[in-house]
N, C-alpha and C. Protein backbone atom coordinates (compact mmCIF):
# COMPACT_ATOMS: atom_id res chain seq x y z
N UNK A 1 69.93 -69.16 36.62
CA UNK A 1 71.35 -68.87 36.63
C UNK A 1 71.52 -67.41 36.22
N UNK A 2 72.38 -66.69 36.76
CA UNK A 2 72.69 -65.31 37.08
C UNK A 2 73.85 -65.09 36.43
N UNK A 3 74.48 -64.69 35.48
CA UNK A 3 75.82 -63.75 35.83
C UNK A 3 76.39 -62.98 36.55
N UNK A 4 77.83 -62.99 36.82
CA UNK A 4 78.15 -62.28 38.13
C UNK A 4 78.26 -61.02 37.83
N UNK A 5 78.38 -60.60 36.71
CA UNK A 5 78.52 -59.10 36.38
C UNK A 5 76.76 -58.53 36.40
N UNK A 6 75.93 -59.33 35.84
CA UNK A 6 74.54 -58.73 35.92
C UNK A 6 74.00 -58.67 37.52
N UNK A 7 74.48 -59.40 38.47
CA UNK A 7 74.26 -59.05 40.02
C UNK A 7 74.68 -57.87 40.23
N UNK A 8 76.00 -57.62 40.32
CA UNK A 8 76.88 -56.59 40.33
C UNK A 8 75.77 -55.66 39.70
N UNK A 9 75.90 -55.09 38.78
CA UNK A 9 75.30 -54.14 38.16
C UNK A 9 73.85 -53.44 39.11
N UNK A 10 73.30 -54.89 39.39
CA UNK A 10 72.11 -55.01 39.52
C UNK A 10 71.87 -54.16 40.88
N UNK A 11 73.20 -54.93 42.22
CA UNK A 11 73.55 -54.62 43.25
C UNK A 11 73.84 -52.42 43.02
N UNK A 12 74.83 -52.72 42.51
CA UNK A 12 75.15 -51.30 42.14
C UNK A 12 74.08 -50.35 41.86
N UNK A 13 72.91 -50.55 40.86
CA UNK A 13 71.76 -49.78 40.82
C UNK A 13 70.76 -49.54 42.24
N UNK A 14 70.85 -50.66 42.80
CA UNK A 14 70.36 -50.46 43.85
C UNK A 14 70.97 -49.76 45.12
N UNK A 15 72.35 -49.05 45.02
CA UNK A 15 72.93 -48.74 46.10
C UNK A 15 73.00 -47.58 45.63
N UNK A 16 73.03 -46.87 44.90
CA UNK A 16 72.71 -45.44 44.07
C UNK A 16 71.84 -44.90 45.03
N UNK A 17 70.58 -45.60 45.09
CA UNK A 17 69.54 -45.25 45.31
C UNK A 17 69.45 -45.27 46.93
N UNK A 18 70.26 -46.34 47.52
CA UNK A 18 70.28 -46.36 49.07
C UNK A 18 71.20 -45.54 49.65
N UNK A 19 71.92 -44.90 49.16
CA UNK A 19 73.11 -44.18 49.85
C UNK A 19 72.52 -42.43 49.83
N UNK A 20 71.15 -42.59 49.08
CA UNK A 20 70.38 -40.74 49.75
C UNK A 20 69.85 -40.80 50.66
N UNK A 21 69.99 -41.93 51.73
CA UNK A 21 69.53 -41.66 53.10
C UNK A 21 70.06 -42.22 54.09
N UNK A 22 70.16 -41.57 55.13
CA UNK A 22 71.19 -41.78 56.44
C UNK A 22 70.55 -43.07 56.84
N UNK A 23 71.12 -44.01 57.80
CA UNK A 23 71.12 -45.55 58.39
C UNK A 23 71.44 -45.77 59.29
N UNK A 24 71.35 -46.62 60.38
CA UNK A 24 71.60 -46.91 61.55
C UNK A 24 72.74 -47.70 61.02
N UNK A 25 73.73 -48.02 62.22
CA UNK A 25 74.89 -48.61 61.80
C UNK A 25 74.56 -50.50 61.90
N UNK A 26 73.70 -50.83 62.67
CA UNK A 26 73.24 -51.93 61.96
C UNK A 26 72.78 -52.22 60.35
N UNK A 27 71.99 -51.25 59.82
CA UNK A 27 71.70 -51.95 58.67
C UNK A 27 72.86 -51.97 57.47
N UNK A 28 74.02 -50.55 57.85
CA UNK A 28 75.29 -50.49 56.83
C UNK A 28 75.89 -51.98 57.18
N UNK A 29 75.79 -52.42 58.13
CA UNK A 29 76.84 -53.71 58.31
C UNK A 29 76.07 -54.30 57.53
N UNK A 30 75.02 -54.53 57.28
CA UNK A 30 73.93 -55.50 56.95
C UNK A 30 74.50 -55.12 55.18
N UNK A 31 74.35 -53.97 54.51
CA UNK A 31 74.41 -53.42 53.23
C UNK A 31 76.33 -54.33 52.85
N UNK A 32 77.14 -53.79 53.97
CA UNK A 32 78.41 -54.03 53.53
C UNK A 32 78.97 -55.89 53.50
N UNK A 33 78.10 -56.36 54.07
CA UNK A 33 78.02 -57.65 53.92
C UNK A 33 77.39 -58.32 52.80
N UNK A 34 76.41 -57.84 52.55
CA UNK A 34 75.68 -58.07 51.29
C UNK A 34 76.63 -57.49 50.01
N UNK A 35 77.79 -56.05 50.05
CA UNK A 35 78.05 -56.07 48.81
C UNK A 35 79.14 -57.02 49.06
N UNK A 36 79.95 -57.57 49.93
CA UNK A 36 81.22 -58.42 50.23
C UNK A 36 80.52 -59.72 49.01
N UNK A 37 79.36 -60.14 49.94
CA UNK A 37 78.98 -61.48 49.49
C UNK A 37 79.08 -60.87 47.52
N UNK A 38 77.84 -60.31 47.24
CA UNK A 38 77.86 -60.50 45.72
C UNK A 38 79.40 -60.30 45.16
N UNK A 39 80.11 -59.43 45.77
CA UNK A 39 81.36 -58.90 45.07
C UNK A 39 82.49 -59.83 45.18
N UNK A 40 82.07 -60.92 45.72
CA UNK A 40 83.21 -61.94 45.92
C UNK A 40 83.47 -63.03 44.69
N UNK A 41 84.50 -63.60 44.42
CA UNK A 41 84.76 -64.35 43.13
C UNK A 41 83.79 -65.40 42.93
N UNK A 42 82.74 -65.95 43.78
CA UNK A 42 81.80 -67.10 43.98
C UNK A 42 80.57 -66.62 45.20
N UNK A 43 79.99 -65.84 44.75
CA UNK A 43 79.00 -65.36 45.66
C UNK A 43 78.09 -66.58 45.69
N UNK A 44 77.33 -66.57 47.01
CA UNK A 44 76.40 -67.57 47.31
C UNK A 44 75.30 -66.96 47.72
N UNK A 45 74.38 -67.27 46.88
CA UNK A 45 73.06 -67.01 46.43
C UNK A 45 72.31 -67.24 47.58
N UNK A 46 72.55 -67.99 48.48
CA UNK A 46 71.51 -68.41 49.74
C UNK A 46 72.08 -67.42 50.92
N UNK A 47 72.83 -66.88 51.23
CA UNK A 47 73.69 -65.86 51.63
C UNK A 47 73.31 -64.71 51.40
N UNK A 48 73.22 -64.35 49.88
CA UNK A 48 73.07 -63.10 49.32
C UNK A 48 71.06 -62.88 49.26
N UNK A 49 70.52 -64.03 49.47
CA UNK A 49 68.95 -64.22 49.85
C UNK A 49 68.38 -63.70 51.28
N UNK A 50 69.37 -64.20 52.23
CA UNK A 50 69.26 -64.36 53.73
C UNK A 50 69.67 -62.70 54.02
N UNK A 51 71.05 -62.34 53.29
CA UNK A 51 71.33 -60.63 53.83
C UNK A 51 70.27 -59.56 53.19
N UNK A 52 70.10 -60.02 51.96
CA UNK A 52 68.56 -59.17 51.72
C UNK A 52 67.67 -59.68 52.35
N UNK A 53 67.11 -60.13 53.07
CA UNK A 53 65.73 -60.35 54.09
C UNK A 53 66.15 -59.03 55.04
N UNK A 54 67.88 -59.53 55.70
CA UNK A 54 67.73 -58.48 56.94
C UNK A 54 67.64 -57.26 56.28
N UNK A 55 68.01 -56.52 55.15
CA UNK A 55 68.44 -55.49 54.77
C UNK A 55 67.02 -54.92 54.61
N UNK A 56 65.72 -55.97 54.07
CA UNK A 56 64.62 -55.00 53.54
C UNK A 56 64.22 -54.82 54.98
N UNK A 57 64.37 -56.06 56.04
CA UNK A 57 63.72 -55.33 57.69
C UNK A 57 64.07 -54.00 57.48
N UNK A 58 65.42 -53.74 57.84
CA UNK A 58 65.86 -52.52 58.44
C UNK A 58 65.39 -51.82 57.70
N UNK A 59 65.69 -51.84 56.08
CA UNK A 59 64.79 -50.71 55.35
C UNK A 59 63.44 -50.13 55.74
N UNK A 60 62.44 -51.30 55.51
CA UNK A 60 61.44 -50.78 56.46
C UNK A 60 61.05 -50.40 57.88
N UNK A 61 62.30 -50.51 58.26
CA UNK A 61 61.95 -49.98 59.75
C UNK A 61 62.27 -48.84 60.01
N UNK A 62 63.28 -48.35 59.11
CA UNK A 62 64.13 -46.99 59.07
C UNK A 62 63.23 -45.96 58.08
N UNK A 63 62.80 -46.50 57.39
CA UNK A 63 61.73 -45.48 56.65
C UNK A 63 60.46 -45.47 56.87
N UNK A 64 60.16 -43.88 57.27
CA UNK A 64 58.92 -43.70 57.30
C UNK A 64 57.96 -43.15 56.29
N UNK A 65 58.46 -42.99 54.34
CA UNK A 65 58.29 -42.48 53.47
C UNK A 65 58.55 -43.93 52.90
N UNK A 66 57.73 -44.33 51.97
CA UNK A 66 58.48 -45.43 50.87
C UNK A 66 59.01 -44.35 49.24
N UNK A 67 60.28 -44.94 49.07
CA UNK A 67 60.59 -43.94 47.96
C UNK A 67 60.47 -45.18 46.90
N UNK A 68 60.18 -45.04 45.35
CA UNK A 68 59.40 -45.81 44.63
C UNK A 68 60.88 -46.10 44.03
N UNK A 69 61.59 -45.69 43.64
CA UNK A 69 63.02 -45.51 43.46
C UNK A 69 63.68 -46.65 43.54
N UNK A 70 64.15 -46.39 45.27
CA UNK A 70 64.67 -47.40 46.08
C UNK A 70 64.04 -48.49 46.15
N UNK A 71 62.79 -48.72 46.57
CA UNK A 71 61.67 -50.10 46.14
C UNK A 71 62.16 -50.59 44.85
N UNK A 72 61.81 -50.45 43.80
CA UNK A 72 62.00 -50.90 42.55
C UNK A 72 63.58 -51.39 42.27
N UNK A 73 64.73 -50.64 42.71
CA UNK A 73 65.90 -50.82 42.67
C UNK A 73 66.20 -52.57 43.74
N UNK A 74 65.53 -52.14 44.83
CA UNK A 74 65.42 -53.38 46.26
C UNK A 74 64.84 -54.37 44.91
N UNK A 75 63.89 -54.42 44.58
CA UNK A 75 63.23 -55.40 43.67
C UNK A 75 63.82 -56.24 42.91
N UNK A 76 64.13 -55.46 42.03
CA UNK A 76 65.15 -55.81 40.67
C UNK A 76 66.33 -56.72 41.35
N UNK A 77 66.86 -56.33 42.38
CA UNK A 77 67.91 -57.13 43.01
C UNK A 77 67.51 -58.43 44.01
N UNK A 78 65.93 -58.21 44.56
CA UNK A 78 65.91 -59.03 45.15
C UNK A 78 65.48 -60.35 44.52
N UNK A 79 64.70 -60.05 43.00
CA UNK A 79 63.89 -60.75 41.93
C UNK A 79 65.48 -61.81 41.39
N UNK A 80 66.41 -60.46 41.03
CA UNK A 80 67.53 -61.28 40.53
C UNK A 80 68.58 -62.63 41.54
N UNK A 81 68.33 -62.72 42.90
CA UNK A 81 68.72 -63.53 43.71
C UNK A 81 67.60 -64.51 43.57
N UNK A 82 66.60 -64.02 43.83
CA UNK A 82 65.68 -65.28 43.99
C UNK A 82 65.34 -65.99 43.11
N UNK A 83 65.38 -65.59 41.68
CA UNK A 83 65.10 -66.87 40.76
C UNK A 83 66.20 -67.14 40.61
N UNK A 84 67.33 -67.26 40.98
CA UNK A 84 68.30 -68.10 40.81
C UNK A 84 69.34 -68.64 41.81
N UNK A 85 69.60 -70.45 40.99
CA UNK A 85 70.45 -71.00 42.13
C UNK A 85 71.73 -70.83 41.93
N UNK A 86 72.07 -70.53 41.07
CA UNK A 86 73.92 -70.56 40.54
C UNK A 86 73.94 -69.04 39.79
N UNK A 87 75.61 -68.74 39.97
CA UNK A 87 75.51 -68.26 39.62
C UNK A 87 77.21 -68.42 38.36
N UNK A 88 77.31 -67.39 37.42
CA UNK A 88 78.43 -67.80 36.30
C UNK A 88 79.11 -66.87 36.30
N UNK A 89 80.42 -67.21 36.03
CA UNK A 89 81.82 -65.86 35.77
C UNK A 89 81.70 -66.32 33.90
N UNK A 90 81.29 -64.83 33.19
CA UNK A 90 81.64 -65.03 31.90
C UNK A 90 83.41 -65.11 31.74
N UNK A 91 83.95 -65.96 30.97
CA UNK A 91 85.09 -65.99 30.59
C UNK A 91 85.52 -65.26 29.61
N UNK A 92 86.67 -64.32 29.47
CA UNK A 92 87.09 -63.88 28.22
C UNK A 92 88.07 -64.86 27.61
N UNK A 93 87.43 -63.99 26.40
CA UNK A 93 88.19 -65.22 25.59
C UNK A 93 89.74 -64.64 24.87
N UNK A 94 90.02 -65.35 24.67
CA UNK A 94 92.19 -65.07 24.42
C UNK A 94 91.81 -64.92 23.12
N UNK A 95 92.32 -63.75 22.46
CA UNK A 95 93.06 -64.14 20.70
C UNK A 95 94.00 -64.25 20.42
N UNK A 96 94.45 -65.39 19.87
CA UNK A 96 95.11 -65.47 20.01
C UNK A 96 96.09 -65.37 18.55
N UNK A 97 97.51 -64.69 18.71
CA UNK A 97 98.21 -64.45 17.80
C UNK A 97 98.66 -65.03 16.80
């Protein structure tokens, strides 16, 4: 189980790192679908598994340099989908007066 803010984050570190290099307009659809899915109020993990498969194709097909960077960033995000099936909205909590 995942938090939705630690995806996020997770997602976010990894797009730092993908946005220093130009893309075919297939794989941005591929990227902008993938941040829709995590960034949505109930992201689905089998979804957000399946758009990273296409995303690392294109990655590797579009690069002819591996940057250690971007790998490690791809990682961290892809490690954080795959061990988990659910995911949680932390609740804040009210103080109340």
């Amino acid at each position: 189980m995942i938090g939705i803010f630690d995806l996020q984050q997770k997602y976010m570190n990894f797009y730092k790192y993908f946005r220093n290099y130009i893309w075919n307009f297939p794989t941005i659809e591929h990227l902008a679908d993938l941040e829709m899915c995590i960034f949505s109020a109930f992201p689905d993990i089998v979804q957000a598994r399946n758009l990273l498969k296409l995303l690392n194709y294109d990655m590797k097909d579009g690069m002819k340099d591996s940057d250690p960077d971007l790998d490690e960033a791809y990682q961290e995000l892809s490690d954080a989908v795959n061990e988990s099936d659910e995911t949680y909205y932390k609740l804040t909590q009210v103080n109340e007066v």
